[in-house]
Structures are given as structure tokens and as C-alpha cells.
PDB file of N, CA and C in Angstrom:
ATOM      1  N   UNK A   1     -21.087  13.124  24.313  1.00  0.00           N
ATOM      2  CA  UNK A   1     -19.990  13.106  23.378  1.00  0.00           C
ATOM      3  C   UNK A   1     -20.385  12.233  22.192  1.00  0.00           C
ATOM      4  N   UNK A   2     -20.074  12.953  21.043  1.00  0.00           N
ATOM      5  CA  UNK A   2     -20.483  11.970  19.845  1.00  0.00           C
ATOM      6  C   UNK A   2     -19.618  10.850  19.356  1.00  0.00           C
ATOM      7  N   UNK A   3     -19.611   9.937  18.626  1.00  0.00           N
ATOM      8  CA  UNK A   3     -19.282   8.554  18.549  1.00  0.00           C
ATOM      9  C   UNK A   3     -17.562   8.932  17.979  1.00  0.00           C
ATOM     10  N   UNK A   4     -18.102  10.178  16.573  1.00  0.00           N
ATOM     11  CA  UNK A   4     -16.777  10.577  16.010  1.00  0.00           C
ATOM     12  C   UNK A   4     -15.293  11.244  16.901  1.00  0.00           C
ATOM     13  N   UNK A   5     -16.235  11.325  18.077  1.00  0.00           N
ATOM     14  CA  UNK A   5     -15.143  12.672  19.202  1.00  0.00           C
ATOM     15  C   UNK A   5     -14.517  11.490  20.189  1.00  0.00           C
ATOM     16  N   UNK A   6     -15.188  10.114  20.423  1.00  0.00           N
ATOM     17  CA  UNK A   6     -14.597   9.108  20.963  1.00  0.00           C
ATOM     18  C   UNK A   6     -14.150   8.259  19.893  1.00  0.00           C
ATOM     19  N   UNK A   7     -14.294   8.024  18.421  1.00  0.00           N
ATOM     20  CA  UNK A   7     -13.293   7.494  18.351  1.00  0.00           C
ATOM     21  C   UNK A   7     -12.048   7.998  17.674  1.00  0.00           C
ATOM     22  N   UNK A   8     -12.442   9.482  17.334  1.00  0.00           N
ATOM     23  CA  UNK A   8     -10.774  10.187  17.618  1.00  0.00           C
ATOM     24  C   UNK A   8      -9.932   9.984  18.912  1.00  0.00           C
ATOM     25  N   UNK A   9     -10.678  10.139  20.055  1.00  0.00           N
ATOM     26  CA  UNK A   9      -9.765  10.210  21.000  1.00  0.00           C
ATOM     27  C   UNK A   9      -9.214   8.380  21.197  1.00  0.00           C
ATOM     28  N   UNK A  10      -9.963   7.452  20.841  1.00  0.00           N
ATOM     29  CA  UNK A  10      -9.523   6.138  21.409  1.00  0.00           C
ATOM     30  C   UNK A  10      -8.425   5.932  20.707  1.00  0.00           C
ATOM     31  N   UNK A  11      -8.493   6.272  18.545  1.00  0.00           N
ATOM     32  CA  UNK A  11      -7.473   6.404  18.239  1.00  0.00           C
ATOM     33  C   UNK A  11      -5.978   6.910  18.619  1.00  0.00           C
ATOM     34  N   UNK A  12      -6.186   8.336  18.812  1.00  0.00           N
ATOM     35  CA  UNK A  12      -5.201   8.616  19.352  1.00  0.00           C
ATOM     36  C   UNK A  12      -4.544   8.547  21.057  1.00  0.00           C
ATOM     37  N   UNK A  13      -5.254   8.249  21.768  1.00  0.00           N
ATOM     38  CA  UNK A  13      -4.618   6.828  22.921  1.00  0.00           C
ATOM     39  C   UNK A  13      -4.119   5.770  22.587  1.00  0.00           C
ATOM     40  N   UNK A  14      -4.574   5.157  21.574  1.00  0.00           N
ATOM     41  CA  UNK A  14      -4.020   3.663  21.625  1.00  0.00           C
ATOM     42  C   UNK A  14      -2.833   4.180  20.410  1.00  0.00           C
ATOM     43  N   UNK A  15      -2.623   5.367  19.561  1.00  0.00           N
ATOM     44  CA  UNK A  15      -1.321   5.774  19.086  1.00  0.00           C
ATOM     45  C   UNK A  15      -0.241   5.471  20.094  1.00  0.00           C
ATOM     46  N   UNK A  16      -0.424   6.507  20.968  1.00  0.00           N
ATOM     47  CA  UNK A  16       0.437   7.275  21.785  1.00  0.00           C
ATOM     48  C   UNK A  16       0.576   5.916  22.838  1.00  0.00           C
ATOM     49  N   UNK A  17      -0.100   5.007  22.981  1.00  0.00           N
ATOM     50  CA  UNK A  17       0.063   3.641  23.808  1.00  0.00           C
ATOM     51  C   UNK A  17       0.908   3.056  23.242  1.00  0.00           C
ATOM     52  N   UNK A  18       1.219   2.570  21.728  1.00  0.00           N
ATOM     53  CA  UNK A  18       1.363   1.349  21.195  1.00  0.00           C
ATOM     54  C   UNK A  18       2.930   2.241  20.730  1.00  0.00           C
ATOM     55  N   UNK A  19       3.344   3.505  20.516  1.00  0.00           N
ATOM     56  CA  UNK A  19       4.094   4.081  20.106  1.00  0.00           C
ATOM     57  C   UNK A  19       4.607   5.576  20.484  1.00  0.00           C
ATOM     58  N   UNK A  20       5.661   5.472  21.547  1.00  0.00           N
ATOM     59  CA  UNK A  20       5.591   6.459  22.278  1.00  0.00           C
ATOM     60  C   UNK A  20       7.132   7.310  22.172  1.00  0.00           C
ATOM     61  N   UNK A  21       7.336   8.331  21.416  1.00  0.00           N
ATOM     62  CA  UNK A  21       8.683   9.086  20.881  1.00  0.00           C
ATOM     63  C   UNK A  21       8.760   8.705  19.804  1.00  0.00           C
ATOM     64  N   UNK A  22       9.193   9.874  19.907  1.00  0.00           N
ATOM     65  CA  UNK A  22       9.805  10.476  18.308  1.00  0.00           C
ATOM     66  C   UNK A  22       9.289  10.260  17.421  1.00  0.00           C
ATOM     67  N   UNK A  23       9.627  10.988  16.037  1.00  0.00           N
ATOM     68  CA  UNK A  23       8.698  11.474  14.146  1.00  0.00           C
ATOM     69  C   UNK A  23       8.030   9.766  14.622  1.00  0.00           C
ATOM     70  N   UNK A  24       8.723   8.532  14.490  1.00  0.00           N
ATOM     71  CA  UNK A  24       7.642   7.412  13.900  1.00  0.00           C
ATOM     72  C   UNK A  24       6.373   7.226  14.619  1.00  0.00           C
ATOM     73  N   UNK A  25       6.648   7.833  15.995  1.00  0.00           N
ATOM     74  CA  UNK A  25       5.320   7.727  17.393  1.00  0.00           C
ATOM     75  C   UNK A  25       4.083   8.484  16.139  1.00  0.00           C
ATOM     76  N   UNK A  26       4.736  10.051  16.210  1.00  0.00           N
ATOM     77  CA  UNK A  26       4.009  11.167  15.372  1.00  0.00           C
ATOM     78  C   UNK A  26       3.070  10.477  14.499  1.00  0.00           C
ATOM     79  N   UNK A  27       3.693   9.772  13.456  1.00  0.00           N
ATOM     80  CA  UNK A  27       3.152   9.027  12.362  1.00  0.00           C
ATOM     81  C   UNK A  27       2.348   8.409  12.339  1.00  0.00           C
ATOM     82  N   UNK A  28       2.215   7.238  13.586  1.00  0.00           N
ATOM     83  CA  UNK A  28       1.895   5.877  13.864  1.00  0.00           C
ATOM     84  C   UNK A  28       0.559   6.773  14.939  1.00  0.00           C
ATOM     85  N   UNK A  29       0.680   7.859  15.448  1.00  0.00           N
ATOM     86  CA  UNK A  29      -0.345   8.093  16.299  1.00  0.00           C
ATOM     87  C   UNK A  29      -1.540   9.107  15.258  1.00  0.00           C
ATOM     88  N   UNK A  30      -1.083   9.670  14.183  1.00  0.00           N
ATOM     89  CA  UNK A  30      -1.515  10.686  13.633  1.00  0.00           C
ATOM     90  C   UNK A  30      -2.390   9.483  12.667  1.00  0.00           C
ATOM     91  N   UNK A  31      -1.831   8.294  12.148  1.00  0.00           N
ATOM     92  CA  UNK A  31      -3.027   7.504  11.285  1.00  0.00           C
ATOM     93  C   UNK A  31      -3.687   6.690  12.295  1.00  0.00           C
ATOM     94  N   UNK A  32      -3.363   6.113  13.305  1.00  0.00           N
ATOM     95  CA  UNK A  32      -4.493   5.525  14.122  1.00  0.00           C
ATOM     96  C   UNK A  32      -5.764   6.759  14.339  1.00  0.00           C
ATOM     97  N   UNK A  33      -5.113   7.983  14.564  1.00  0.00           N
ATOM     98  CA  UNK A  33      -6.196   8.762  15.156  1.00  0.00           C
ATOM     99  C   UNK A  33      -7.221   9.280  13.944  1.00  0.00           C
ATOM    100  N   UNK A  34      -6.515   8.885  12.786  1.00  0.00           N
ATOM    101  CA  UNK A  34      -7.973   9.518  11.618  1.00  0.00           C
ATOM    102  C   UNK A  34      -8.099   8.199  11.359  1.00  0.00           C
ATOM    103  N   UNK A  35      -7.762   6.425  11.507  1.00  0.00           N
ATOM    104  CA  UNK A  35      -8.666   5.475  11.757  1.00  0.00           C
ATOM    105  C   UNK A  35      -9.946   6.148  12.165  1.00  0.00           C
ATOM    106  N   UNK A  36      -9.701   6.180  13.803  1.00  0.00           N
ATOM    107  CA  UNK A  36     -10.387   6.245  15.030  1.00  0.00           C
ATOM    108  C   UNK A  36     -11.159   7.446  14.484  1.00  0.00           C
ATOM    109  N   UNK A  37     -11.157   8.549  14.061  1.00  0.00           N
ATOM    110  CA  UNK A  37     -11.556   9.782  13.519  1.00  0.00           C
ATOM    111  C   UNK A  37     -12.893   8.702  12.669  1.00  0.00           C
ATOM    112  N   UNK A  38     -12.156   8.059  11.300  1.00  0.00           N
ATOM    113  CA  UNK A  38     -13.172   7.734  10.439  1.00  0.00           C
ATOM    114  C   UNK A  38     -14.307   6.348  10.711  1.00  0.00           C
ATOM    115  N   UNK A  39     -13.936   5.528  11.678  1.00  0.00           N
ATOM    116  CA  UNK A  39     -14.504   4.689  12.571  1.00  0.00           C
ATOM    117  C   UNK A  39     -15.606   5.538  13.617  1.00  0.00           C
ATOM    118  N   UNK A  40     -15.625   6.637  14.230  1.00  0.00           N
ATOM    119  CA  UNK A  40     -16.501   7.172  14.524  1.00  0.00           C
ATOM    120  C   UNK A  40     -17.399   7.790  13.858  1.00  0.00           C
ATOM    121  N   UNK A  41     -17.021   8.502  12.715  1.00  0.00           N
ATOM    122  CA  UNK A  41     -17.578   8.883  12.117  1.00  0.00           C
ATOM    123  C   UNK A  41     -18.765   7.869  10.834  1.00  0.00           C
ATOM    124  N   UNK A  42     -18.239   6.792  10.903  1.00  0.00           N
ATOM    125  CA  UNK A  42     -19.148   6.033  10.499  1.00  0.00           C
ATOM    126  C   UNK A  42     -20.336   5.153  11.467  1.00  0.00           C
ATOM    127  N   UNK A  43     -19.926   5.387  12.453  1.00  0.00           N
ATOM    128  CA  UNK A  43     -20.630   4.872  13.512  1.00  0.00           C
ATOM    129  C   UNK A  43     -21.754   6.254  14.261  1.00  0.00           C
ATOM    130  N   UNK A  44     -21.466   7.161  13.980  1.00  0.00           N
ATOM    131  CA  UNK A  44     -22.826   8.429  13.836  1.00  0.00           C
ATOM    132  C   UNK A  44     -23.032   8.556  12.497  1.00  0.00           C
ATOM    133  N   UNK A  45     -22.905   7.580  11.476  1.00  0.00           N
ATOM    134  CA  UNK A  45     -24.132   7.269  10.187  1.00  0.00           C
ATOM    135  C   UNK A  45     -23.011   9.185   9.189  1.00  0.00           C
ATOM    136  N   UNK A  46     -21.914   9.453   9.639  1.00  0.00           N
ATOM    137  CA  UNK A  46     -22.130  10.277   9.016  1.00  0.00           C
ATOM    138  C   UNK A  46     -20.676   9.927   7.746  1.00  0.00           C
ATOM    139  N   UNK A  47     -20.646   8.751   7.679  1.00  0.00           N
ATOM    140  CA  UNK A  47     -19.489   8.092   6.716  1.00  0.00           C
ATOM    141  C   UNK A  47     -20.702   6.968   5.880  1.00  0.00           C
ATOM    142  N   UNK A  48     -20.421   7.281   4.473  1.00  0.00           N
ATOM    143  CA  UNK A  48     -21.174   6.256   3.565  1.00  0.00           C
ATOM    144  C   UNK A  48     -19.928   5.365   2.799  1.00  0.00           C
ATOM    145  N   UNK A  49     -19.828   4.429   3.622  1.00  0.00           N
ATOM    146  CA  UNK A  49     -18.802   3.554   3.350  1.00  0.00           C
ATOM    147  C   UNK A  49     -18.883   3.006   1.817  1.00  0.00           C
ATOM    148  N   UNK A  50     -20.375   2.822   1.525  1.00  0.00           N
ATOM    149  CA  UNK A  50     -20.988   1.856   0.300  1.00  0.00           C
ATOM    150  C   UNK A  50     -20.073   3.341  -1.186  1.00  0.00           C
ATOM    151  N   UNK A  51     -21.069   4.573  -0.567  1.00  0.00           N
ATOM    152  CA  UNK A  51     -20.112   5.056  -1.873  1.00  0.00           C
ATOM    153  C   UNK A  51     -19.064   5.170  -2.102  1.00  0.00           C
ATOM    154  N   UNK A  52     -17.758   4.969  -1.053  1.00  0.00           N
ATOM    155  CA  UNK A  52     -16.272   4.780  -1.085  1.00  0.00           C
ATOM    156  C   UNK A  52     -16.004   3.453  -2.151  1.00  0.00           C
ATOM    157  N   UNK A  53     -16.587   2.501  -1.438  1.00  0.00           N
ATOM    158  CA  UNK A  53     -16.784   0.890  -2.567  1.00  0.00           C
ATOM    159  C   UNK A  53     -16.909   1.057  -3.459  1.00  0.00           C
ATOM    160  N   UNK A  54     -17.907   2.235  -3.752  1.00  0.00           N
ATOM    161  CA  UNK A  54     -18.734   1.982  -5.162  1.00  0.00           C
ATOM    162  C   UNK A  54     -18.064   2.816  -6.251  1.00  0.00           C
ATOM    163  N   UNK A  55     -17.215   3.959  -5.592  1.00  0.00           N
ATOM    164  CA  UNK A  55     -16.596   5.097  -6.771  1.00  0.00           C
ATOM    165  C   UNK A  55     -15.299   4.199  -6.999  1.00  0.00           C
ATOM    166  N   UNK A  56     -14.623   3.334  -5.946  1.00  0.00           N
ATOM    167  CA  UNK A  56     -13.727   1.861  -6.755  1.00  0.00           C
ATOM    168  C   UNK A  56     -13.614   0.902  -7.488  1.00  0.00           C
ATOM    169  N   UNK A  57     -15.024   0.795  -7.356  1.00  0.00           N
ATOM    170  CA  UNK A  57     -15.182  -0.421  -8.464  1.00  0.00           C
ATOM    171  C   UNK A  57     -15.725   0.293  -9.481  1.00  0.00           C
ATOM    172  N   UNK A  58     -16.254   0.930  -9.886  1.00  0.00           N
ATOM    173  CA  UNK A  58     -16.506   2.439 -10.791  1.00  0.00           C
ATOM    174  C   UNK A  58     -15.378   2.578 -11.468  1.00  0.00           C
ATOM    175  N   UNK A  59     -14.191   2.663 -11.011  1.00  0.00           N
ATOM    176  CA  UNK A  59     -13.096   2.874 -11.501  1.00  0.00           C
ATOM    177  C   UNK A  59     -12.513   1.508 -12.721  1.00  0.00           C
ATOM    178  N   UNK A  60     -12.802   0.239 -11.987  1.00  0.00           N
ATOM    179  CA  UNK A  60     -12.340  -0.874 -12.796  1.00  0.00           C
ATOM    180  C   UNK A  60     -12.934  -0.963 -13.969  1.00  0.00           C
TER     181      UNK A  60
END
């Protein structure tokens, strides 16, 4: 299993842990899990965090 497919799923466990019923659960589990989504995905090298930084301060 790749890093991105565990940490979607840890995300969305510890959603559905920390917040359980109804729309605010939904909410509260749906952004932990694209955390957990984008935390894996940087952890199999396939998120370049530096150019996220860099097209921000680009901006200033």
C-alpha cells in the first residue's frame, strides 16, 4: 500500500474518530481526509511542497 492510500485512510479514521454525525462530522472528516490524502502524498515524493511556498511568495 502506498504512503498516499494510508494517509488517506488514517485521515479519514481519525475524522470519523474525533467527529462522529451529522453535515459537521461530514466536513470535519472530508478535510482531515485530504490532510491525510496530501500528507501522503508528500511522503511518496509525489507533493512539491517548495513550489506551493514559492508560487506565494511569488505573489508578494
Amino acid at each position: 500500500m502506498s504512503g498516499t492510500v494510508i494517509g488517506l485512510f488514517t485521515g479519514l479514521v481519525l475524522g470519523l474518530a474525533a467527529a462522529f454525525g451529522g453535515f459537521g462530522a461530514f466536513v470535519v472528516v472530508l478535510l482531515l481526509g485530504a490532510i491525510g490524502l496530501l500528507v501522503g502524498r508528500w511522503l511518496d515524493g509525489k507533493l512539491d511542497v517548495s513550489a506551493l511556498i514559492g508560487s506565494v511568495r511569488d505573489r508578494r
